[in-house]
PDB file of N, CA and C in Angstrom:
ATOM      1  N   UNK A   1      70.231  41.846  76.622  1.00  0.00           N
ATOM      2  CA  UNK A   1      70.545  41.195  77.878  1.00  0.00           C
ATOM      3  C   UNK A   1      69.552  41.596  78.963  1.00  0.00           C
ATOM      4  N   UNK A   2      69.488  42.692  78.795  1.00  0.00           N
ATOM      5  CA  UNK A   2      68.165  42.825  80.131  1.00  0.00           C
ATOM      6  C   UNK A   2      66.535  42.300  79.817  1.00  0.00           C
ATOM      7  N   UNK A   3      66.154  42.326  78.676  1.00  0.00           N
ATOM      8  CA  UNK A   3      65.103  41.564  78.502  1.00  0.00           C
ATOM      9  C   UNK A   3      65.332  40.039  78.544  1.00  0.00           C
ATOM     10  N   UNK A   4      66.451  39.358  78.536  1.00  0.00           N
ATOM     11  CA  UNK A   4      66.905  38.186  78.975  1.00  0.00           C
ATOM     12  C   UNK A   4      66.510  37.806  80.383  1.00  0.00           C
ATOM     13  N   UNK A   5      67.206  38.947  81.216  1.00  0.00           N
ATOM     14  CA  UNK A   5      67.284  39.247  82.133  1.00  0.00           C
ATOM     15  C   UNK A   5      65.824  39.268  83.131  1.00  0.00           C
ATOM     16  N   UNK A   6      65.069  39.646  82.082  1.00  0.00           N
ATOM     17  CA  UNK A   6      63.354  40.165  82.613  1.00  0.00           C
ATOM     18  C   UNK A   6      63.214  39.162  82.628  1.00  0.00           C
ATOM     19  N   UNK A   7      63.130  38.399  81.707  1.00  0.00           N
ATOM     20  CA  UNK A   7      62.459  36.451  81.468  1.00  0.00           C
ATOM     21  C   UNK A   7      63.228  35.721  82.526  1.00  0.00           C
ATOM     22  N   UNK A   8      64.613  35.821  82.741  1.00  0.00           N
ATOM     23  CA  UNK A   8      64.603  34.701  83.236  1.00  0.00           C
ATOM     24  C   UNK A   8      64.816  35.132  84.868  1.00  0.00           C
ATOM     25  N   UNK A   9      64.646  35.967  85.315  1.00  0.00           N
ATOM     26  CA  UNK A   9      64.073  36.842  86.614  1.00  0.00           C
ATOM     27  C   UNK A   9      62.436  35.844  86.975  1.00  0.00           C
ATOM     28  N   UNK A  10      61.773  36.312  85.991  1.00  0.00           N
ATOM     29  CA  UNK A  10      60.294  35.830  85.559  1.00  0.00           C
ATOM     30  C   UNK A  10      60.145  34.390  86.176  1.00  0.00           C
ATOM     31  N   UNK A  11      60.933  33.515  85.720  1.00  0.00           N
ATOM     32  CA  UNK A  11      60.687  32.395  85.748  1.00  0.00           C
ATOM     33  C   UNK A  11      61.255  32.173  86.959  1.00  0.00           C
ATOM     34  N   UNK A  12      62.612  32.661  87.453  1.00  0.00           N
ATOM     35  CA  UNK A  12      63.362  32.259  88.350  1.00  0.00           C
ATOM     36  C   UNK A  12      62.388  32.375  90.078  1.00  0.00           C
ATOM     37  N   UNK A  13      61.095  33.499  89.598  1.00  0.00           N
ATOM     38  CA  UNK A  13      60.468  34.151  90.834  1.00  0.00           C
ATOM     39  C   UNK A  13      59.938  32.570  91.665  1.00  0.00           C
ATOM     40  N   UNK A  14      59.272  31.936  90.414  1.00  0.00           N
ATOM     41  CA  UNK A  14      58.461  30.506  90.545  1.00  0.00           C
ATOM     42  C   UNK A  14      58.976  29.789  92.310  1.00  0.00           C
ATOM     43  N   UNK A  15      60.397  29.866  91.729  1.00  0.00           N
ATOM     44  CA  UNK A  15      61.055  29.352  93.161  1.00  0.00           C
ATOM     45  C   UNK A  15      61.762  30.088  94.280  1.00  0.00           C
ATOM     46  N   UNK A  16      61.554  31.989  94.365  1.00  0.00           N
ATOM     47  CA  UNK A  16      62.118  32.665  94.795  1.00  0.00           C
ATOM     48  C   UNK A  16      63.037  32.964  94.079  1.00  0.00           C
ATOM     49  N   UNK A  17      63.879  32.656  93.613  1.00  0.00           N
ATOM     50  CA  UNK A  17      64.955  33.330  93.003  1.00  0.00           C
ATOM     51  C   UNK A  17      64.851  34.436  91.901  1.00  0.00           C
ATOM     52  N   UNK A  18      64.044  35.502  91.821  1.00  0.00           N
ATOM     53  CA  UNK A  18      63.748  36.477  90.858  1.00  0.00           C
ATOM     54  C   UNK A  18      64.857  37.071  90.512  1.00  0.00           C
ATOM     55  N   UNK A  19      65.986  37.894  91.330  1.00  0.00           N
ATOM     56  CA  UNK A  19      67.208  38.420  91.657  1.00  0.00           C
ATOM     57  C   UNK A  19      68.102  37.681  91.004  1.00  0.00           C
ATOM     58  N   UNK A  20      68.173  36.525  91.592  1.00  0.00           N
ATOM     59  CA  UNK A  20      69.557  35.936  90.823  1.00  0.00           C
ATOM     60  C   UNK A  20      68.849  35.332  89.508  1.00  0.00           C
ATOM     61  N   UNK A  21      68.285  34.735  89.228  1.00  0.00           N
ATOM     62  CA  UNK A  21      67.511  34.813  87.903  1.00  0.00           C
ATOM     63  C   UNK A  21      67.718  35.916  86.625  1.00  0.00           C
ATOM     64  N   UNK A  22      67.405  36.877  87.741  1.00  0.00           N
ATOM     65  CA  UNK A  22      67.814  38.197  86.360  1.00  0.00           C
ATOM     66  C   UNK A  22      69.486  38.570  86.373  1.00  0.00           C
ATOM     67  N   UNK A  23      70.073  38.641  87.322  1.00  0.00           N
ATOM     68  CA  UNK A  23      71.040  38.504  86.811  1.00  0.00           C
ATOM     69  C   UNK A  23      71.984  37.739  86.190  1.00  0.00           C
ATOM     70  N   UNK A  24      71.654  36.523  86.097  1.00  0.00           N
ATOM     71  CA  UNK A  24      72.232  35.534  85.437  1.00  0.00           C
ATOM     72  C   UNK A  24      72.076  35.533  83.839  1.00  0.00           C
ATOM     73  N   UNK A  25      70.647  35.898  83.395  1.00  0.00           N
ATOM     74  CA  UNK A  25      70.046  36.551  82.457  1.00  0.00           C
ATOM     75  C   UNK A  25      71.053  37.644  81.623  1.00  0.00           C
ATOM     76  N   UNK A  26      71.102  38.639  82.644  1.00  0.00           N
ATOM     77  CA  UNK A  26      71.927  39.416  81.918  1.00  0.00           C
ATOM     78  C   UNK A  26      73.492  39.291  81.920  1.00  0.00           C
ATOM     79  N   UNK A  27      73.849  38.167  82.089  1.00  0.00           N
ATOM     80  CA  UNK A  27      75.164  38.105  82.321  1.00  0.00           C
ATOM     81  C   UNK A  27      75.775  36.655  81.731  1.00  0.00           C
ATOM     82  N   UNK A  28      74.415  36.076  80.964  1.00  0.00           N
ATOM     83  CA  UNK A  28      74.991  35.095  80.213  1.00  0.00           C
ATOM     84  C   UNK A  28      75.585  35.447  78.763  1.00  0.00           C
ATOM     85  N   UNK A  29      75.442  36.495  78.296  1.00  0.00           N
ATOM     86  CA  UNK A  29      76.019  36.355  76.991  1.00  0.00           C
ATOM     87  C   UNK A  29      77.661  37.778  76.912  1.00  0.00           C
ATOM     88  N   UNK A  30      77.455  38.038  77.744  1.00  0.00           N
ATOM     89  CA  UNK A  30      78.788  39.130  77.690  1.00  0.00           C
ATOM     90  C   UNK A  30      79.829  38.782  77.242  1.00  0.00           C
ATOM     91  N   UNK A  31      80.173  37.575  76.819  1.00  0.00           N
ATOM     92  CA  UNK A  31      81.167  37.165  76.200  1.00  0.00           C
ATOM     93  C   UNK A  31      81.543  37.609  74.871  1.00  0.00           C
ATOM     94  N   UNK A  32      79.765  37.899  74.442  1.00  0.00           N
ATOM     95  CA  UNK A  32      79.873  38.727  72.832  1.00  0.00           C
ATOM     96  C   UNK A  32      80.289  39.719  72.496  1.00  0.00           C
ATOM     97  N   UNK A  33      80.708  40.217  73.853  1.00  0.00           N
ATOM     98  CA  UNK A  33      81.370  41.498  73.586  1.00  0.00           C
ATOM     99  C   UNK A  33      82.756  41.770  73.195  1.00  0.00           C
ATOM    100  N   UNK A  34      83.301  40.506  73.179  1.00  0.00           N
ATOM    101  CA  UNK A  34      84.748  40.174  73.255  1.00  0.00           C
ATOM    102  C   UNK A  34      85.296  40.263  71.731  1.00  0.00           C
ATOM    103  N   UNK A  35      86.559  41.164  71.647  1.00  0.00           N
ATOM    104  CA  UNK A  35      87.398  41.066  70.462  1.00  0.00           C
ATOM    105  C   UNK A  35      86.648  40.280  69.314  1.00  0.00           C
ATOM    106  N   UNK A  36      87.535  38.921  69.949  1.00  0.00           N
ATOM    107  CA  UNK A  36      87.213  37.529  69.084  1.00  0.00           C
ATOM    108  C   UNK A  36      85.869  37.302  68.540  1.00  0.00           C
ATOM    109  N   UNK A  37      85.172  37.529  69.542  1.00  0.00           N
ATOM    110  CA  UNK A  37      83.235  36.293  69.316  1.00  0.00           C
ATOM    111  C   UNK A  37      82.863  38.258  67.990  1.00  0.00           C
ATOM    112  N   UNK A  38      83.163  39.868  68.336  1.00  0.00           N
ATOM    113  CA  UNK A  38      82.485  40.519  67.367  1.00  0.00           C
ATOM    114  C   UNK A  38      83.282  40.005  66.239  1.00  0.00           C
ATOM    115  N   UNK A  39      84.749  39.655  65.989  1.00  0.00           N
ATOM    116  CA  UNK A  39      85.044  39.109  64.871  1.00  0.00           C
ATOM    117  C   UNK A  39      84.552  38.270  63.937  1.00  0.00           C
ATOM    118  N   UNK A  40      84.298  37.370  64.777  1.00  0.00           N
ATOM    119  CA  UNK A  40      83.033  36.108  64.443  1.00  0.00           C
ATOM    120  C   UNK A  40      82.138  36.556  63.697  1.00  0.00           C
ATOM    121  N   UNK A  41      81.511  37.450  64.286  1.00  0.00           N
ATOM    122  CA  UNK A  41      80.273  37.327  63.829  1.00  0.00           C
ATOM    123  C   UNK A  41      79.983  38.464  62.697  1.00  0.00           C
ATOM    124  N   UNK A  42      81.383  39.428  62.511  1.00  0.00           N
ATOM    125  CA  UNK A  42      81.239  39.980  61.470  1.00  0.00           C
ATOM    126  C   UNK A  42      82.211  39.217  60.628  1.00  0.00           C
ATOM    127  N   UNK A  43      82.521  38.381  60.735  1.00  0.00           N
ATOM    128  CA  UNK A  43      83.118  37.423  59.308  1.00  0.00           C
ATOM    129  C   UNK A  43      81.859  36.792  58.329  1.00  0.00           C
ATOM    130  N   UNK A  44      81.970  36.865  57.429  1.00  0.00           N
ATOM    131  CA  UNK A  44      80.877  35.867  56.413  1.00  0.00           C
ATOM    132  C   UNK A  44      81.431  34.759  56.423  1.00  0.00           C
ATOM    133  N   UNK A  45      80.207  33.771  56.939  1.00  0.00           N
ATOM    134  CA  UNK A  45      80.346  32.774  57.052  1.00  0.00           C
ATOM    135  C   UNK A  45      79.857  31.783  55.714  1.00  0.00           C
ATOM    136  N   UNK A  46      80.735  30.730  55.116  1.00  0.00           N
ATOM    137  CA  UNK A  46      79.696  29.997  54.371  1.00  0.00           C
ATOM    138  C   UNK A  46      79.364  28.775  54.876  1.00  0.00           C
ATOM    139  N   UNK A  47      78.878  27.583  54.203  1.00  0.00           N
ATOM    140  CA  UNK A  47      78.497  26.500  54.972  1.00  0.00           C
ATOM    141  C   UNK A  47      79.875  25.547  54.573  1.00  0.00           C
ATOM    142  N   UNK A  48      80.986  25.842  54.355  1.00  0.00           N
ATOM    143  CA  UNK A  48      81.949  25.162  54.493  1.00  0.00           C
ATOM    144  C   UNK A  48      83.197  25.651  55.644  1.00  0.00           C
ATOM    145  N   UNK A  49      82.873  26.955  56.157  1.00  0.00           N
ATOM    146  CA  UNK A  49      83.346  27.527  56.739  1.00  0.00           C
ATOM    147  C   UNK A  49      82.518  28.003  58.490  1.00  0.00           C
ATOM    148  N   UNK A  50      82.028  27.388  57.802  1.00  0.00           N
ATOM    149  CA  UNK A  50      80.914  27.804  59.292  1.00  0.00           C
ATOM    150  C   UNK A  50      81.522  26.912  60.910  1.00  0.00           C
ATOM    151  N   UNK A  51      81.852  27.850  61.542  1.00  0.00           N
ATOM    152  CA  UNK A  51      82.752  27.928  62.972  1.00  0.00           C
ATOM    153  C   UNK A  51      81.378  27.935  64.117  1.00  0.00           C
ATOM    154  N   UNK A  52      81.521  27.319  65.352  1.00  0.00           N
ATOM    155  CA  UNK A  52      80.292  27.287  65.959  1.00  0.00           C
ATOM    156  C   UNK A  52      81.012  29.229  67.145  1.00  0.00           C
ATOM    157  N   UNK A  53      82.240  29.414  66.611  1.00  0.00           N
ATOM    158  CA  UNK A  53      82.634  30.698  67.301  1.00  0.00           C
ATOM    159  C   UNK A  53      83.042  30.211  68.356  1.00  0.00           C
ATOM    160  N   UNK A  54      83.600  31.640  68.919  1.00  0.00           N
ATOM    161  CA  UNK A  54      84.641  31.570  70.613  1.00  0.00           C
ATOM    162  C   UNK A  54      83.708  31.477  71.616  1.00  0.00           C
ATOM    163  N   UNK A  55      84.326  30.812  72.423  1.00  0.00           N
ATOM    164  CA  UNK A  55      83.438  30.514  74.138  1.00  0.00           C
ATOM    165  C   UNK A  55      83.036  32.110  74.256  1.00  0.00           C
ATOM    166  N   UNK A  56      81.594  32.166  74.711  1.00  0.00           N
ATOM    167  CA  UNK A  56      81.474  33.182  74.664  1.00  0.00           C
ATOM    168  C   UNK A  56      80.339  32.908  76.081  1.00  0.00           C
ATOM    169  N   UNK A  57      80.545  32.018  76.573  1.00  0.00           N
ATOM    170  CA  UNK A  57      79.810  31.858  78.226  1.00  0.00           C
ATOM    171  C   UNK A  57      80.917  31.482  79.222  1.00  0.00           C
ATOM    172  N   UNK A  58      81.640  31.368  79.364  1.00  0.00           N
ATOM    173  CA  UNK A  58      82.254  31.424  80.460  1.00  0.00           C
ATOM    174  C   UNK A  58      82.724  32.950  80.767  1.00  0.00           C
ATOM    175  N   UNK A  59      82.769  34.054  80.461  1.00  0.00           N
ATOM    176  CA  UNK A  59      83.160  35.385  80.386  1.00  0.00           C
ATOM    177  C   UNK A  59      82.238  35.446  82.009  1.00  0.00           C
ATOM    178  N   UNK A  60      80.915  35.410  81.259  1.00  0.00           N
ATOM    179  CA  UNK A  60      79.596  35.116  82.202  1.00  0.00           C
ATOM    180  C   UNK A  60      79.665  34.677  83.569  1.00  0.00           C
ATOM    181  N   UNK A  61      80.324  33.286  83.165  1.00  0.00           N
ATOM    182  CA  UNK A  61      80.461  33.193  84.878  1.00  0.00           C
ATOM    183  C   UNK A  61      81.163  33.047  85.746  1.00  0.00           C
ATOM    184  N   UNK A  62      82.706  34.060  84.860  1.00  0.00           N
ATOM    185  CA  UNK A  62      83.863  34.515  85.825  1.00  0.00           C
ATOM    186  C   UNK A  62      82.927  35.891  86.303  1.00  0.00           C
ATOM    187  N   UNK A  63      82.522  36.681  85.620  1.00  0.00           N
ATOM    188  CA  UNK A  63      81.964  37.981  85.867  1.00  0.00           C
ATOM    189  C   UNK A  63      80.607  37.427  87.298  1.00  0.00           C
ATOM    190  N   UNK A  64      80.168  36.267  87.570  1.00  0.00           N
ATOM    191  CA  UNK A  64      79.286  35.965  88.175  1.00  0.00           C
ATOM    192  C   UNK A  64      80.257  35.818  89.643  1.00  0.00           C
ATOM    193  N   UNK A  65      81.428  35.067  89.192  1.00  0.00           N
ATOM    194  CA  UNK A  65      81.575  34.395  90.713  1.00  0.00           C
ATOM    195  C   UNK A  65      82.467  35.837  91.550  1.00  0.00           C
ATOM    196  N   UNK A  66      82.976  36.938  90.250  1.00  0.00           N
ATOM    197  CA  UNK A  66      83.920  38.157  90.928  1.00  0.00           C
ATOM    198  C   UNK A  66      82.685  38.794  91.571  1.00  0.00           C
ATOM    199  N   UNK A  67      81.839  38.675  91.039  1.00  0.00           N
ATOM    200  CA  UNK A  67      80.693  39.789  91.597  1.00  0.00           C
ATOM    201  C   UNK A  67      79.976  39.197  92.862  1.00  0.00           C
ATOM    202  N   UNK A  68      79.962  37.835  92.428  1.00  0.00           N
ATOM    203  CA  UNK A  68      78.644  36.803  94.280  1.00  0.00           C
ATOM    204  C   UNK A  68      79.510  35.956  94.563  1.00  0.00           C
ATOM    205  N   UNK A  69      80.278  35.607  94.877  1.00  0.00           N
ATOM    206  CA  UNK A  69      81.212  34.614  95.284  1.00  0.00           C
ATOM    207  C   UNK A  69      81.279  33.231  95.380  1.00  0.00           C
ATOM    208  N   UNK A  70      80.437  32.919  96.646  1.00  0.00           N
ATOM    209  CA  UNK A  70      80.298  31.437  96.827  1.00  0.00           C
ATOM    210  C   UNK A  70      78.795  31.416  95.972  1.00  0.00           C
ATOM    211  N   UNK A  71      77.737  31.970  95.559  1.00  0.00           N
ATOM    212  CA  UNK A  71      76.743  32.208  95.003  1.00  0.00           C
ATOM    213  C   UNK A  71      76.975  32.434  93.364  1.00  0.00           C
ATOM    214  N   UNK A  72      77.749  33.049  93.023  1.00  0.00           N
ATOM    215  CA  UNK A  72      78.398  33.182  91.769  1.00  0.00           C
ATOM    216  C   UNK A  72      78.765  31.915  90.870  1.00  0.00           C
ATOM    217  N   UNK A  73      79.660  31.167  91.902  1.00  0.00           N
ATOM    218  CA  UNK A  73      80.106  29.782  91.047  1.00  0.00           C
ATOM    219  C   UNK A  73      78.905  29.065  90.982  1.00  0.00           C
ATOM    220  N   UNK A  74      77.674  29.112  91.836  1.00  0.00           N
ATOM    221  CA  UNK A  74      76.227  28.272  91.360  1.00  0.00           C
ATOM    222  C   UNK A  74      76.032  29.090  90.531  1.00  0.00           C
ATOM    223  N   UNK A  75      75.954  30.075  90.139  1.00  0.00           N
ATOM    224  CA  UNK A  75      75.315  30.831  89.349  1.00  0.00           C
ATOM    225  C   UNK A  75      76.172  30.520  87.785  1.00  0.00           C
ATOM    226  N   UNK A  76      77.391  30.405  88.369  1.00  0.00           N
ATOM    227  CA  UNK A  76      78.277  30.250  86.714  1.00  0.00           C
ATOM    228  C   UNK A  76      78.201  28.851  85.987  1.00  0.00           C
ATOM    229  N   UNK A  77      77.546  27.925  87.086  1.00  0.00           N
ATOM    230  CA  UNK A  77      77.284  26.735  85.997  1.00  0.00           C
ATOM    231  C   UNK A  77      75.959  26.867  85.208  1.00  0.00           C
ATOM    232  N   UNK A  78      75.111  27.586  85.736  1.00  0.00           N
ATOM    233  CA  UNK A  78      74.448  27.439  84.500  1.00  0.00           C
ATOM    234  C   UNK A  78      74.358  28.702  83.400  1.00  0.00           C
ATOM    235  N   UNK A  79      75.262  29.789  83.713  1.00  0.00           N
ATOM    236  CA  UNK A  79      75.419  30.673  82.815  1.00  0.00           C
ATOM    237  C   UNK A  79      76.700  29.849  82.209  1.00  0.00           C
ATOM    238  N   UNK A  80      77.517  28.919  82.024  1.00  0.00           N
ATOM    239  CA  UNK A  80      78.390  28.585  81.444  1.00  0.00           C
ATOM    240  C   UNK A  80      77.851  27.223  80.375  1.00  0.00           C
ATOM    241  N   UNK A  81      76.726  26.905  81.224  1.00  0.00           N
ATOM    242  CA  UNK A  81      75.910  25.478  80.381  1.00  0.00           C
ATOM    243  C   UNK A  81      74.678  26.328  79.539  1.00  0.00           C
ATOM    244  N   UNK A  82      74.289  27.239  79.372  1.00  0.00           N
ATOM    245  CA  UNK A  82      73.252  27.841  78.790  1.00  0.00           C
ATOM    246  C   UNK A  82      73.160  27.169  77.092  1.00  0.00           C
ATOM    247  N   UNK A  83      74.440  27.175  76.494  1.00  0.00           N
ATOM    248  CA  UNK A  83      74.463  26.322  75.458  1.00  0.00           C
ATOM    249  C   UNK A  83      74.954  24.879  75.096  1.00  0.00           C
ATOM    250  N   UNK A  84      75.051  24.114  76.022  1.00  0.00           N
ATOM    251  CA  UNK A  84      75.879  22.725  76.324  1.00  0.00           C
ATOM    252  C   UNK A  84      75.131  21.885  77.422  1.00  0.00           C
ATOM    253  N   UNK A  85      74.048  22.665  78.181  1.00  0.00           N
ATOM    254  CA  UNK A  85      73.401  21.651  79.100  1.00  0.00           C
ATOM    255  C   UNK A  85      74.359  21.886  80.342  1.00  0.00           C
ATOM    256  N   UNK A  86      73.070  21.808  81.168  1.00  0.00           N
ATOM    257  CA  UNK A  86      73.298  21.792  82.211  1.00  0.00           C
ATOM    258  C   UNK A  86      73.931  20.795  82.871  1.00  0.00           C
ATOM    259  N   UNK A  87      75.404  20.517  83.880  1.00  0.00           N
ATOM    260  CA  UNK A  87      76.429  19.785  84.743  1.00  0.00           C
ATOM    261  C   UNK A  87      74.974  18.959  85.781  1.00  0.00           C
TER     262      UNK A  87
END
């Protein structure tokens, strides 16, 4: 997550946003930390069984909007679209 974090800091600088960039970075995947998604992913999967797994981005950008508020919920749509495209 923090080398996530470095990159998309990186890119985010382009338009000023270096700061929230990196933290968005590191705060898009924390969901993996959850019960459910390590279950996931220590289950063997086969290709008849293969689950795309638990929401594991929105964790991201409840943890975004408790932490920046009115800045947070911009921040949580695209830590919540990171795999679904951007709203």
């Amino acid at each position: 997550l923090r080398q996530v974090g470095e990159r998309a800091g990186a890119f985010a600088a382009v338009f000023g946003a270096a700061r929230v960039g990196h933290v968005m970075g590191v705060l898009h995947d924390i969901g993996k930390h959850s019960q459910a998604y390590q279950r996931y992913i220590r289950t063997p999967q086969t290709s008849e069984t293969k689950a795309s797994g638990p929401d594991h981005s929105t964790a991201g950008a409840k943890e975004a909007v408790c932490l920046y508020g009115a800045l947070g919920r911009l921040m949580g749509f695209g830590i919540a679209g990171h795999h679904s495209g951007l709203m």
